[in-house]
PDB file of N, CA and C in Angstrom:
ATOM      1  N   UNK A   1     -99.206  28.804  12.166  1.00  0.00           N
ATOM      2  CA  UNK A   1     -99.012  27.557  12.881  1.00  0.00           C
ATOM      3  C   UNK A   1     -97.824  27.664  13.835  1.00  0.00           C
ATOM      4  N   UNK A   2     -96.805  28.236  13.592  1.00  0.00           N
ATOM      5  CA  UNK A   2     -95.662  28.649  14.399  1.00  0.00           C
ATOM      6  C   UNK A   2     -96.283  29.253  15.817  1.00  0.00           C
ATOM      7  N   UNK A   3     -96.399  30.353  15.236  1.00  0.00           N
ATOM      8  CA  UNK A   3     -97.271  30.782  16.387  1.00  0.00           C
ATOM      9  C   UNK A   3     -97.397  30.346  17.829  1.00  0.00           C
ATOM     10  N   UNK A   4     -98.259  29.104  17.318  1.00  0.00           N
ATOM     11  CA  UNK A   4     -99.325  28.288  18.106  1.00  0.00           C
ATOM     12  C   UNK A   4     -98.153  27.188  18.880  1.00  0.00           C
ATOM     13  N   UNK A   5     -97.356  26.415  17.979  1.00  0.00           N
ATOM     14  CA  UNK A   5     -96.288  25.764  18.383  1.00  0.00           C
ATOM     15  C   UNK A   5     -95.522  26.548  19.150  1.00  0.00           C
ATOM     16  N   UNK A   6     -95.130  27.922  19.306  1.00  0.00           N
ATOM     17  CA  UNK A   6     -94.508  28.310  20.263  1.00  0.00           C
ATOM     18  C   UNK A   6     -95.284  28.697  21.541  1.00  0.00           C
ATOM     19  N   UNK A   7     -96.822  29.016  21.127  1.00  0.00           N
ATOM     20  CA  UNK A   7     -97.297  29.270  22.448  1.00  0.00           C
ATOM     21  C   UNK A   7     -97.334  27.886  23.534  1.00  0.00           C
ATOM     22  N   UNK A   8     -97.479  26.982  22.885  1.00  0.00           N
ATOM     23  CA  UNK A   8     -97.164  25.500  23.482  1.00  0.00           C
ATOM     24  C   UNK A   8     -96.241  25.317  24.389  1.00  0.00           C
ATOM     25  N   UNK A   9     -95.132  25.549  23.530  1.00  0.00           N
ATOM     26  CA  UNK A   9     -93.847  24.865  23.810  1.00  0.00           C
ATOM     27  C   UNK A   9     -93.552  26.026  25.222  1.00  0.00           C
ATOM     28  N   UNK A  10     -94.093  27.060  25.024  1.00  0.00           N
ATOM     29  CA  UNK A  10     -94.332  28.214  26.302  1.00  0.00           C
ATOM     30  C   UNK A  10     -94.273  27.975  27.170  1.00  0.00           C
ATOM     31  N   UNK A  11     -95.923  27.627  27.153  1.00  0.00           N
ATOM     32  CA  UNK A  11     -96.458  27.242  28.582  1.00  0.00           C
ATOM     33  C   UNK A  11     -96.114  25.581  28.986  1.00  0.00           C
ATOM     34  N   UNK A  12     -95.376  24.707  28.165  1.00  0.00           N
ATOM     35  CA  UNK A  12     -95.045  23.431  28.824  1.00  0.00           C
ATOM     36  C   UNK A  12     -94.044  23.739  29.591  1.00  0.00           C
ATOM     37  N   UNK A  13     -92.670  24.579  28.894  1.00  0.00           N
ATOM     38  CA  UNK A  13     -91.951  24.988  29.507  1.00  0.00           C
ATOM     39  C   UNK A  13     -91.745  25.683  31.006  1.00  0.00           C
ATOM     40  N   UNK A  14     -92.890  26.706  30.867  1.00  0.00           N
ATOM     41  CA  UNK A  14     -93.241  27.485  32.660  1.00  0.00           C
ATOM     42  C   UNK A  14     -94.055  26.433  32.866  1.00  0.00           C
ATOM     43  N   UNK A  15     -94.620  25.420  32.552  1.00  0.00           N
ATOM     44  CA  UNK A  15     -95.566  24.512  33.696  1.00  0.00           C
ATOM     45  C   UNK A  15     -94.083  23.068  34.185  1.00  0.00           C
ATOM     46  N   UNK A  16     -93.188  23.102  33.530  1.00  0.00           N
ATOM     47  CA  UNK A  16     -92.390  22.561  34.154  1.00  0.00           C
ATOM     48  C   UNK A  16     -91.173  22.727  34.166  1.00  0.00           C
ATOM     49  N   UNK A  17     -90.720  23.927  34.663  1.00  0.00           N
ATOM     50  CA  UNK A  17     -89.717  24.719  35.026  1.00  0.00           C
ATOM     51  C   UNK A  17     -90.148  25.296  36.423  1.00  0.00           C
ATOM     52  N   UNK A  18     -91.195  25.071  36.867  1.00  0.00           N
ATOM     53  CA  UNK A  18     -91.297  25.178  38.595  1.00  0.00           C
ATOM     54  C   UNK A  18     -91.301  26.373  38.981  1.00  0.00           C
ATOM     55  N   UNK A  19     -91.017  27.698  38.282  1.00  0.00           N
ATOM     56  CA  UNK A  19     -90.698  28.771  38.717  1.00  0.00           C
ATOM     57  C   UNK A  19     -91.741  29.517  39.988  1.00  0.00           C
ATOM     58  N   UNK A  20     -91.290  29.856  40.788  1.00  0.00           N
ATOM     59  CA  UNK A  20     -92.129  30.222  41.803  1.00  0.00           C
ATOM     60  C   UNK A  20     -92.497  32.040  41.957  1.00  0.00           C
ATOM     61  N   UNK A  21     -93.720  33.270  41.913  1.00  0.00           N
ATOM     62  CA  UNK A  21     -93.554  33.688  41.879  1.00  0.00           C
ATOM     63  C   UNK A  21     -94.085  34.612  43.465  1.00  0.00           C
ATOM     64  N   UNK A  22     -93.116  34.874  43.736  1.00  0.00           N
ATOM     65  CA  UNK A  22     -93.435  35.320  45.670  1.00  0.00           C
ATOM     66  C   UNK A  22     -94.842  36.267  45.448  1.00  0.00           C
ATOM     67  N   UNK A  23     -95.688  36.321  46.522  1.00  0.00           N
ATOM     68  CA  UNK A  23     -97.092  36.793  46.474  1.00  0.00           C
ATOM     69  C   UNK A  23     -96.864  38.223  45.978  1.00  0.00           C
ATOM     70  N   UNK A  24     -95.752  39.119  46.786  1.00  0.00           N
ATOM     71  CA  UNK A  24     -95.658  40.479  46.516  1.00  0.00           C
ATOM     72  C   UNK A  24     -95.501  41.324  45.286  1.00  0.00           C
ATOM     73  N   UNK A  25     -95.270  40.360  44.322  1.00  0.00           N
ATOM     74  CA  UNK A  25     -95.013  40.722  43.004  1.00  0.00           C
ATOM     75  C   UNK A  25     -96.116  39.794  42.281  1.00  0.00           C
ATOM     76  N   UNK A  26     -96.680  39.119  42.840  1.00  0.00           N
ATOM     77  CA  UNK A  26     -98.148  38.795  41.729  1.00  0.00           C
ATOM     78  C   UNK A  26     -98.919  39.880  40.931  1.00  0.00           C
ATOM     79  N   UNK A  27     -99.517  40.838  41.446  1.00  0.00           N
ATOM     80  CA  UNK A  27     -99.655  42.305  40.377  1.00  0.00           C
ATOM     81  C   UNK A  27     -99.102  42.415  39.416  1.00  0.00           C
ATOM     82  N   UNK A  28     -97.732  42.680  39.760  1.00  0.00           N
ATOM     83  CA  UNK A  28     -96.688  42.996  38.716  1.00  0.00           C
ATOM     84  C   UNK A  28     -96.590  42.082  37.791  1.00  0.00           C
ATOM     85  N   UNK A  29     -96.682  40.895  38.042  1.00  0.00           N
ATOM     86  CA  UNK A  29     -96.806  39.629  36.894  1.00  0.00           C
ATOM     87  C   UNK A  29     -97.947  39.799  36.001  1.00  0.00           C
ATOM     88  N   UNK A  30     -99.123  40.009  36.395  1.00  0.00           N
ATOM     89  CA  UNK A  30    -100.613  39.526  36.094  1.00  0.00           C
ATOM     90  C   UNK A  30    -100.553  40.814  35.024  1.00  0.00           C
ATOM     91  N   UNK A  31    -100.195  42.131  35.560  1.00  0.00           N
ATOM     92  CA  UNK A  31     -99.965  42.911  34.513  1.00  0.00           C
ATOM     93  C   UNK A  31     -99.219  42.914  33.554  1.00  0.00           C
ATOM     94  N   UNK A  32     -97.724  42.719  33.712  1.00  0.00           N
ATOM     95  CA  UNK A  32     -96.892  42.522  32.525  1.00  0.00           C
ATOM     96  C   UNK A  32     -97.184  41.350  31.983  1.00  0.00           C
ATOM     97  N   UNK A  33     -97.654  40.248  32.040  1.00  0.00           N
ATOM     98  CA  UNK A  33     -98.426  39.280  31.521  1.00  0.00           C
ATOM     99  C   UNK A  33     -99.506  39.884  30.724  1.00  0.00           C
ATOM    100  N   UNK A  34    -100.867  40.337  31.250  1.00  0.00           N
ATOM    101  CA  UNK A  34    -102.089  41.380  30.201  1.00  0.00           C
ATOM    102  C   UNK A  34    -101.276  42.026  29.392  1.00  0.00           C
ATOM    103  N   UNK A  35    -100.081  42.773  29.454  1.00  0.00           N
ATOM    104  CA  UNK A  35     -99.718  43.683  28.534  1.00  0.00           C
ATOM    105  C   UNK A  35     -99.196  42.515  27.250  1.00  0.00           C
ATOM    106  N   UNK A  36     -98.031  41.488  27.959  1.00  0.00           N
ATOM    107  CA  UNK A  36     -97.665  41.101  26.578  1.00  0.00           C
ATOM    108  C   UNK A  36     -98.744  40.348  25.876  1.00  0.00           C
ATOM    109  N   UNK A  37    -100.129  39.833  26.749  1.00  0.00           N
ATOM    110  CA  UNK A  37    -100.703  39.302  25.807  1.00  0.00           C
ATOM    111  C   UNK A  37    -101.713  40.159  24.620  1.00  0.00           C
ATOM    112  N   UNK A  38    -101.392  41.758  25.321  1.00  0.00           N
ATOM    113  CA  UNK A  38    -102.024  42.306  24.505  1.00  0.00           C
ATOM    114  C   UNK A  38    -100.977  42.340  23.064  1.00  0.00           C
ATOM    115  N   UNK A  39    -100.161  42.329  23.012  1.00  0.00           N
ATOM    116  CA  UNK A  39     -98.941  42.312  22.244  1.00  0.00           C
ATOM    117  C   UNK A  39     -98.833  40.877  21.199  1.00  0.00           C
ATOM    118  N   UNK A  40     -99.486  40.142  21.893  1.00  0.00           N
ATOM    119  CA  UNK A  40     -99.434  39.281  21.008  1.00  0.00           C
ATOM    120  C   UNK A  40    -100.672  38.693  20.378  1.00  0.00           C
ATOM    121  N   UNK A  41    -101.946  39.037  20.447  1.00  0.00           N
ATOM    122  CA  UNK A  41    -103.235  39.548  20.187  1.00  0.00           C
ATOM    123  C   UNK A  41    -102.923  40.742  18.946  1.00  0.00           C
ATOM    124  N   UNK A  42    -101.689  41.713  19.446  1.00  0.00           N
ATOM    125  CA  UNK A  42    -101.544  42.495  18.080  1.00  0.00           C
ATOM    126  C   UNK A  42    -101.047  42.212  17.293  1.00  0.00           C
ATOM    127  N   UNK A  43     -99.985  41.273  17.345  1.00  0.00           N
ATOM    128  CA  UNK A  43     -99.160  40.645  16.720  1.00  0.00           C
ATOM    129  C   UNK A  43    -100.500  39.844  15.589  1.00  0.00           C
ATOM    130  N   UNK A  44    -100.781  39.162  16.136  1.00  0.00           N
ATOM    131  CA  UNK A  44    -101.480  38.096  15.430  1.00  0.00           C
ATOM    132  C   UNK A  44    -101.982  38.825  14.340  1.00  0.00           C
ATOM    133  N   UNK A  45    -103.635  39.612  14.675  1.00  0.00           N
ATOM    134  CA  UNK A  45    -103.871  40.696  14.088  1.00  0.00           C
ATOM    135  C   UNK A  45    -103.053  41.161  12.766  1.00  0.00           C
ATOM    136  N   UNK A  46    -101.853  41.795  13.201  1.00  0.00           N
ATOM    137  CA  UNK A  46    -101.304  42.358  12.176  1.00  0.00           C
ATOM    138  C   UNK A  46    -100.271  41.574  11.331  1.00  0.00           C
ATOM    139  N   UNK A  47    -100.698  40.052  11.919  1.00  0.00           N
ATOM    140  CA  UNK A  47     -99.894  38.834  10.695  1.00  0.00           C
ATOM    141  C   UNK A  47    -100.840  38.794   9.779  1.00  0.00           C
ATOM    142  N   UNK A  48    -102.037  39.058  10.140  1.00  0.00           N
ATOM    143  CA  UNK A  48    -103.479  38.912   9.556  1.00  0.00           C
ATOM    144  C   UNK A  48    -104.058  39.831   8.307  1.00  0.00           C
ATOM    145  N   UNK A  49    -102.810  40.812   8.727  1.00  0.00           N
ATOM    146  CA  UNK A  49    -103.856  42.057   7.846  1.00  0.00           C
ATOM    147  C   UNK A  49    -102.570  42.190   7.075  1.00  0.00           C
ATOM    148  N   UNK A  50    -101.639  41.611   7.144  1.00  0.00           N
ATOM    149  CA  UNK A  50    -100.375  41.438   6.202  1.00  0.00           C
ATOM    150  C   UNK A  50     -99.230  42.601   6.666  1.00  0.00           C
ATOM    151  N   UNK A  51     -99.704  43.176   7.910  1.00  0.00           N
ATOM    152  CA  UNK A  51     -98.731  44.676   8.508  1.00  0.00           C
ATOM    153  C   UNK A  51     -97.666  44.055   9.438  1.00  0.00           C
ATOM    154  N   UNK A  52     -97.461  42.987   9.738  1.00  0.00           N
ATOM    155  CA  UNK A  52     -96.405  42.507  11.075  1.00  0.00           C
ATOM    156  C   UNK A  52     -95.360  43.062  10.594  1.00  0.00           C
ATOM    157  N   UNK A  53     -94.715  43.255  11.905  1.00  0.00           N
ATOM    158  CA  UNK A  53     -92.862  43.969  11.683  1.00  0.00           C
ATOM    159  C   UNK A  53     -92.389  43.037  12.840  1.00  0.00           C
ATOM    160  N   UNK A  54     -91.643  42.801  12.906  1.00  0.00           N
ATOM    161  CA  UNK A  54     -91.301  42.041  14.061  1.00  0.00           C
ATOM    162  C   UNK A  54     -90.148  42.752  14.945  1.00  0.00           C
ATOM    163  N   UNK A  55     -89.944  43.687  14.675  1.00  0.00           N
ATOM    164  CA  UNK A  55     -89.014  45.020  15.298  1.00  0.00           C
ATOM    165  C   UNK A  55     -90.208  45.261  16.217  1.00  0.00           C
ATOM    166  N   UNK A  56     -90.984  45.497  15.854  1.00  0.00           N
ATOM    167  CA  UNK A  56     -92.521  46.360  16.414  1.00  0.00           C
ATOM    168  C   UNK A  56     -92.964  45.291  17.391  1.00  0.00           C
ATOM    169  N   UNK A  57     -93.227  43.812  17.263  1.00  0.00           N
ATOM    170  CA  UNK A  57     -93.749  43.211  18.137  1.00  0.00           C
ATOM    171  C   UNK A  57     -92.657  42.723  19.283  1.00  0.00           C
ATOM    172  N   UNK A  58     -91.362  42.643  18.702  1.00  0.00           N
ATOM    173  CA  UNK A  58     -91.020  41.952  20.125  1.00  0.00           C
ATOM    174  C   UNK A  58     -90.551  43.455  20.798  1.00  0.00           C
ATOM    175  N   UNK A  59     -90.618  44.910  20.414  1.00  0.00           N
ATOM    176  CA  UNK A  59     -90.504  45.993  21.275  1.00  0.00           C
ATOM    177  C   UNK A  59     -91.340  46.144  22.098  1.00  0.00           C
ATOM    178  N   UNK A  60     -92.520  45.989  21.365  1.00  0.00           N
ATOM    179  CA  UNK A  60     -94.278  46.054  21.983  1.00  0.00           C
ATOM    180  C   UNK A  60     -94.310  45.111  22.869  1.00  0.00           C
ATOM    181  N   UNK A  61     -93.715  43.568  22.934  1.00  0.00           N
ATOM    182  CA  UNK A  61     -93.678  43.030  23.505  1.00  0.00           C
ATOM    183  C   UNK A  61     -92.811  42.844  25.153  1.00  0.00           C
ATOM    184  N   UNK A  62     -92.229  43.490  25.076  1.00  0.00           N
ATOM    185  CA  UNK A  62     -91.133  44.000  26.011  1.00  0.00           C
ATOM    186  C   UNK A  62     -91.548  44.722  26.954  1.00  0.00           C
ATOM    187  N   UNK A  63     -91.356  46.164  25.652  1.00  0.00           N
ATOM    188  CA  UNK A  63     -91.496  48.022  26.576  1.00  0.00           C
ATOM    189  C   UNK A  63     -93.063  47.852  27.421  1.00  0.00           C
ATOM    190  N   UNK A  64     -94.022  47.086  26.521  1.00  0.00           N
ATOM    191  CA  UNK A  64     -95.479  47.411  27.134  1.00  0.00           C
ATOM    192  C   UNK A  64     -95.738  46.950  28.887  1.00  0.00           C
ATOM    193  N   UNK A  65     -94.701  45.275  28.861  1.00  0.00           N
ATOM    194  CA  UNK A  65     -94.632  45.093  30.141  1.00  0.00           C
ATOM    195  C   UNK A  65     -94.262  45.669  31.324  1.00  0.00           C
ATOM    196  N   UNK A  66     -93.195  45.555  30.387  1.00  0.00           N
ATOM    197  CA  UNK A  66     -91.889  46.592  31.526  1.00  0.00           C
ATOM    198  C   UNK A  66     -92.781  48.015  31.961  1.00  0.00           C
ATOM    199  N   UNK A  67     -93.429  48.775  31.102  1.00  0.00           N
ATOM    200  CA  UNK A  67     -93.893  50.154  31.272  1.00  0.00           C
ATOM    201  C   UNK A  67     -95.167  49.621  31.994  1.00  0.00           C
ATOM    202  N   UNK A  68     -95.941  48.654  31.998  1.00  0.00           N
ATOM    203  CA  UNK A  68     -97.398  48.481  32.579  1.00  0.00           C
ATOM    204  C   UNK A  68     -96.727  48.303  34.137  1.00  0.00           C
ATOM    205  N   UNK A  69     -95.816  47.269  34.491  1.00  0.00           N
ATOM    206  CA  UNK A  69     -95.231  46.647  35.889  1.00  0.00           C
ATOM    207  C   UNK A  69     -94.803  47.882  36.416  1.00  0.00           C
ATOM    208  N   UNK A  70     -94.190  48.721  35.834  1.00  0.00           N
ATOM    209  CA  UNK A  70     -93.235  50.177  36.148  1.00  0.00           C
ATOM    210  C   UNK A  70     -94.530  51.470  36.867  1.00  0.00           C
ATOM    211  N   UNK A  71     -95.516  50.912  36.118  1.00  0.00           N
ATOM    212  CA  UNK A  71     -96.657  51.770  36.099  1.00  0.00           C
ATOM    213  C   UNK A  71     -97.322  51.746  37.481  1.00  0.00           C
ATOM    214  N   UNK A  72     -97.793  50.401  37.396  1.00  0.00           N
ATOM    215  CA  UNK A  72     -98.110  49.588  38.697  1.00  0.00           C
ATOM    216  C   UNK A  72     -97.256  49.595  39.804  1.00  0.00           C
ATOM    217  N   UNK A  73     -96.187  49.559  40.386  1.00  0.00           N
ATOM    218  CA  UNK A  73     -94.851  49.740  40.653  1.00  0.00           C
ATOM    219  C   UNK A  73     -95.506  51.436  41.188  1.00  0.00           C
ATOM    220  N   UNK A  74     -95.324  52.578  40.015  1.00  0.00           N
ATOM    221  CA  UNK A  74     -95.139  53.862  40.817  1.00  0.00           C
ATOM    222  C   UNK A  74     -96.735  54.174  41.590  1.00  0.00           C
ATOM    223  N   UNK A  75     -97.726  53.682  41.184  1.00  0.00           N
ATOM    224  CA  UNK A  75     -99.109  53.290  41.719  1.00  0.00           C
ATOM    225  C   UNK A  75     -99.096  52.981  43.039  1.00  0.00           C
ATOM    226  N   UNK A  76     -97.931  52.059  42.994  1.00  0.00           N
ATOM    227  CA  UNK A  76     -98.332  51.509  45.045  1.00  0.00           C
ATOM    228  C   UNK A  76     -97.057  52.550  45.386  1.00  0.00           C
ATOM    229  N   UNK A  77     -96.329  53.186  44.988  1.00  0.00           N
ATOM    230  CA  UNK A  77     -95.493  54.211  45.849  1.00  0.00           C
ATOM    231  C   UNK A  77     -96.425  55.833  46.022  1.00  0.00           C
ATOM    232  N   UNK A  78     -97.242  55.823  44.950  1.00  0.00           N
ATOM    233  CA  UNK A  78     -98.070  57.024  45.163  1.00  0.00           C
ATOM    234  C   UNK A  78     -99.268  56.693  45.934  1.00  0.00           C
ATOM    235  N   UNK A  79    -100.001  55.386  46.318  1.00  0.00           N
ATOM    236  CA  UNK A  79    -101.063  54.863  46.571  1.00  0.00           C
ATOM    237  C   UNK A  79    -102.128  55.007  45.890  1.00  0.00           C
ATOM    238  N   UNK A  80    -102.030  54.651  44.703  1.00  0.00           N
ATOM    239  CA  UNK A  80    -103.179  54.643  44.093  1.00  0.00           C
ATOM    240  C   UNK A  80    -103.218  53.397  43.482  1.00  0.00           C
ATOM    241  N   UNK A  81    -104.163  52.469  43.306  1.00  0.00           N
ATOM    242  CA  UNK A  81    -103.793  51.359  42.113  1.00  0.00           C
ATOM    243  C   UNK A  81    -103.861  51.542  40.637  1.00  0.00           C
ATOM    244  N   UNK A  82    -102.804  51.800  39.912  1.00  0.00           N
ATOM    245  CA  UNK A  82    -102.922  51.811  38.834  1.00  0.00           C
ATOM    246  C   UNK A  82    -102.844  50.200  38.003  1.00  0.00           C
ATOM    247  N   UNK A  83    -103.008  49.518  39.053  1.00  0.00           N
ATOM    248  CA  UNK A  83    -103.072  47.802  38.454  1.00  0.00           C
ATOM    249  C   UNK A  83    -104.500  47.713  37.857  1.00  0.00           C
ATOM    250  N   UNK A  84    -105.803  48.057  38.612  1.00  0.00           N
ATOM    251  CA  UNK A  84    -107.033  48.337  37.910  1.00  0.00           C
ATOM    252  C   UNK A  84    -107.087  49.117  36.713  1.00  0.00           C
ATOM    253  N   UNK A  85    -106.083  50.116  36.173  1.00  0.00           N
ATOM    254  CA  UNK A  85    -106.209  50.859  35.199  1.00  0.00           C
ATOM    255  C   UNK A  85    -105.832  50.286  34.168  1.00  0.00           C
ATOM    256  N   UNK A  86    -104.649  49.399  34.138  1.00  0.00           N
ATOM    257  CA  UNK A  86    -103.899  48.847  33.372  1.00  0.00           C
ATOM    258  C   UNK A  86    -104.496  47.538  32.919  1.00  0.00           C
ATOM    259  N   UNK A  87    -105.662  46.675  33.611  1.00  0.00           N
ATOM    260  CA  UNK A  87    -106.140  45.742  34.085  1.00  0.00           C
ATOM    261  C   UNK A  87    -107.258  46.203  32.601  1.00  0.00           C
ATOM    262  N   UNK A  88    -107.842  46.985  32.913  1.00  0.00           N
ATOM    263  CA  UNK A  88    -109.101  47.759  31.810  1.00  0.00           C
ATOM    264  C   UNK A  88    -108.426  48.715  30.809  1.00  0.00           C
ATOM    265  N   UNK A  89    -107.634  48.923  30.461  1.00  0.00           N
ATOM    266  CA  UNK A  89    -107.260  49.248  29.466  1.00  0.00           C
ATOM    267  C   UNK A  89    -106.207  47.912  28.476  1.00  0.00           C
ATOM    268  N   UNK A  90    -105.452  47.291  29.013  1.00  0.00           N
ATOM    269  CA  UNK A  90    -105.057  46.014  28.148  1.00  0.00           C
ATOM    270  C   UNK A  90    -106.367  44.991  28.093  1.00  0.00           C
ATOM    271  N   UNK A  91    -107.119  44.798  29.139  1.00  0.00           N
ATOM    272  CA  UNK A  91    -108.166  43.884  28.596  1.00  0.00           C
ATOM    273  C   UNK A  91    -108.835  44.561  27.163  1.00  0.00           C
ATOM    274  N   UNK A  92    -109.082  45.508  27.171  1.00  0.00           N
ATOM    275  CA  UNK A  92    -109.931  46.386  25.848  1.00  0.00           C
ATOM    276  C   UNK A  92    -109.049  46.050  25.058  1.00  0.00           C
ATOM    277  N   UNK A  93    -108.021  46.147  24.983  1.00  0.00           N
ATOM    278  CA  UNK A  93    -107.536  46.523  23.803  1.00  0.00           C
ATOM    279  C   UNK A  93    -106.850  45.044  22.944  1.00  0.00           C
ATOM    280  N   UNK A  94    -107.033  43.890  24.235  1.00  0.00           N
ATOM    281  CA  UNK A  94    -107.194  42.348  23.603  1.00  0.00           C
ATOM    282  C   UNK A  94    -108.718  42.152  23.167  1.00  0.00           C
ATOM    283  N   UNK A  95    -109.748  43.004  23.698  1.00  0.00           N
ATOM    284  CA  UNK A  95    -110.914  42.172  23.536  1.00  0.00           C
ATOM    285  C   UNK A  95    -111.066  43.179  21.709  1.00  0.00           C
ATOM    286  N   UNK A  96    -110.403  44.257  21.533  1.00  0.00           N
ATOM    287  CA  UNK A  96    -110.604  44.743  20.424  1.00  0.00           C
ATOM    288  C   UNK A  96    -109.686  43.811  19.295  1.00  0.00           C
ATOM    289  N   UNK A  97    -108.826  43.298  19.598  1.00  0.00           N
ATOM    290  CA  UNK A  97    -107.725  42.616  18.477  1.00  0.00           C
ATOM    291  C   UNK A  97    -108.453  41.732  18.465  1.00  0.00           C
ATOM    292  N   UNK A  98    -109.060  40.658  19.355  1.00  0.00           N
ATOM    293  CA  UNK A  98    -110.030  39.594  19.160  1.00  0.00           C
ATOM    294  C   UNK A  98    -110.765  39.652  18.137  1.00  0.00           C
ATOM    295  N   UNK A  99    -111.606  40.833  18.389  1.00  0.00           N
ATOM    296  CA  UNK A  99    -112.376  41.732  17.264  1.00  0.00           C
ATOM    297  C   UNK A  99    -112.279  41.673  15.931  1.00  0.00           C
ATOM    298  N   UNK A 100    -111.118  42.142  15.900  1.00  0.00           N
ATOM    299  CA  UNK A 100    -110.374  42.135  14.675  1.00  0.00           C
ATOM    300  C   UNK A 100    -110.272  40.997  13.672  1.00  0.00           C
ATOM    301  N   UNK A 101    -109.421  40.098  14.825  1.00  0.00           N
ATOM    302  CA  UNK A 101    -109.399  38.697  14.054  1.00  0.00           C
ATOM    303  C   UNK A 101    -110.717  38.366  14.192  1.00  0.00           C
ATOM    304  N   UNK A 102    -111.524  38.244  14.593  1.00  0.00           N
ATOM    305  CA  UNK A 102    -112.762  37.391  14.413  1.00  0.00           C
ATOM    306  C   UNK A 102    -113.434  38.141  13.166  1.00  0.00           C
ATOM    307  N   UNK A 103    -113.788  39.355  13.043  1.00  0.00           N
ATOM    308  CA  UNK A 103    -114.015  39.797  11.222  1.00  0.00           C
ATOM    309  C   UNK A 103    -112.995  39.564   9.942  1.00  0.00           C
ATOM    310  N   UNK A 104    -111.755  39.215  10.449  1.00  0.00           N
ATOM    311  CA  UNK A 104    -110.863  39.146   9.440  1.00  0.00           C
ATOM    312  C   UNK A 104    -111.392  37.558   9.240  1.00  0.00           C
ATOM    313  N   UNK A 105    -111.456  36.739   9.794  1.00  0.00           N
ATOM    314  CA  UNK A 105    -111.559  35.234   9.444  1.00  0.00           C
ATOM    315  C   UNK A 105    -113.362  34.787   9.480  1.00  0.00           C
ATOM    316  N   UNK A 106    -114.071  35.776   9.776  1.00  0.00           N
ATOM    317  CA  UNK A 106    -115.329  35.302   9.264  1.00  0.00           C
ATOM    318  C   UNK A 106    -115.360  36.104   7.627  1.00  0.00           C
ATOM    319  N   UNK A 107    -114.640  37.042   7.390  1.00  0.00           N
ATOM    320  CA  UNK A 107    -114.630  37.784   5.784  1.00  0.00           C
ATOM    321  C   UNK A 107    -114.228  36.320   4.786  1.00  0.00           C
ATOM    322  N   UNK A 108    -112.737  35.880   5.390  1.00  0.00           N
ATOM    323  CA  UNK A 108    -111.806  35.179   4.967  1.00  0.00           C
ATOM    324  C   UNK A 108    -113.182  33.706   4.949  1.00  0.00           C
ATOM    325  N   UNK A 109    -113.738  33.429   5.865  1.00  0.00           N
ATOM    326  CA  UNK A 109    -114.757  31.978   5.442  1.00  0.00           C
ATOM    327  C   UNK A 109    -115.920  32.509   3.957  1.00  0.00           C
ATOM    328  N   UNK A 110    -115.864  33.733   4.696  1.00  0.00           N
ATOM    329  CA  UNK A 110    -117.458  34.146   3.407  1.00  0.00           C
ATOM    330  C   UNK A 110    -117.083  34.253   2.449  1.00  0.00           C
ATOM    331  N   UNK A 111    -115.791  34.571   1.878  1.00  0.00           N
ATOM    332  CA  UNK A 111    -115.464  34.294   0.436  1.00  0.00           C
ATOM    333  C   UNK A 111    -115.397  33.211  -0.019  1.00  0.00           C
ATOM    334  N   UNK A 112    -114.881  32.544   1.000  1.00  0.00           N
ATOM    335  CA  UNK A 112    -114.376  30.948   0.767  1.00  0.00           C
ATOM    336  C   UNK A 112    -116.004  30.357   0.421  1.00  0.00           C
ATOM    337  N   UNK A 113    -117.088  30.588   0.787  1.00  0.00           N
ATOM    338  CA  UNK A 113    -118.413  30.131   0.494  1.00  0.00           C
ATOM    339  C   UNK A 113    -118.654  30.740  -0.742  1.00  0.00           C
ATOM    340  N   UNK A 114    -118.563  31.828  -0.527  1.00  0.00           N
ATOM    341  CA  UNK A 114    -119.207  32.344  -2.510  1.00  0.00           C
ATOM    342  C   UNK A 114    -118.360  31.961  -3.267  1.00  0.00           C
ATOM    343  N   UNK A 115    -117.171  31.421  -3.271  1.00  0.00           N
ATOM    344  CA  UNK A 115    -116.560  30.439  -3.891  1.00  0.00           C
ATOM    345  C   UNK A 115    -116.905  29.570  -4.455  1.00  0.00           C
ATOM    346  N   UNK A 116    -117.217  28.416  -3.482  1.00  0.00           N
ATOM    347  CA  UNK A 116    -118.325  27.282  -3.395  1.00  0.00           C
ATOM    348  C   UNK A 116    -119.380  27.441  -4.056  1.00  0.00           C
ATOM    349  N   UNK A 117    -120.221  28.578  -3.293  1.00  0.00           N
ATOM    350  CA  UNK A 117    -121.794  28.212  -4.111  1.00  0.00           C
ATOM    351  C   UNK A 117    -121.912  29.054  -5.825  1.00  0.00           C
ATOM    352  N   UNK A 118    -120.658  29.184  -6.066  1.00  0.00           N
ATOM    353  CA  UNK A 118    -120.308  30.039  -7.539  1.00  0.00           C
ATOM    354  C   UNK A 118    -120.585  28.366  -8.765  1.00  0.00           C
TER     355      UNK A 118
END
């Protein structure tokens, strides 16, 4: 439930704190954004499966950005986009934690039924 209360209190906060982000660095956002949400997709996950460290998530949460934007960043100095790479590899790897949680909490209902019909 925390969690959830902080993802709130988040986004009320950046929806009214005005912050403006200049066009030239939109990439760089959209990615270090995918990364931490992959980070917190793992996070969740591994509150789930009883493994969270929280050393581990707010590092993961950090280094992944910083290293995805950095990534993207040496991409437009070499000309290549590595924003598409980064783009398909953090989407996978949220749509796999999704994954995750969605078998962990349909396991977690089906017991809860043979419970019931016991």
């Amino acid at each position: 439930m925390g969690i959830i209360a902080g993802l709130i209190a988040g986004l009320i906060v950046a929806y009214f704190a005005g912050v403006h982000i200049p066009a030239a660095y939109s990439t760089y956002m959209a990615v270090g954004i995918l990364a931490a949400l992959d980070s917190v997709c793992g996070g969740i996950s591994a509150s789930m499966t009883k493994t969270f460290n929280l050393k581990i998530f707010i590092s993961g949460l950090f280094f992944n950005a910083v290293i995805a934007a950095g990534l993207v960043y040496l991409g437009k100095l070499l000309g290549v986009d590595l924003s598409l790479a980064a783009i398909v590899v953090f989407g996978s790897r949220i749509i796999q934690n999704f994954a995750i949680i969605r078998r962990l909490l349909l396991n977690k209902f089906e017991k809860k039924d043979k419970i019931l019909n016991k």
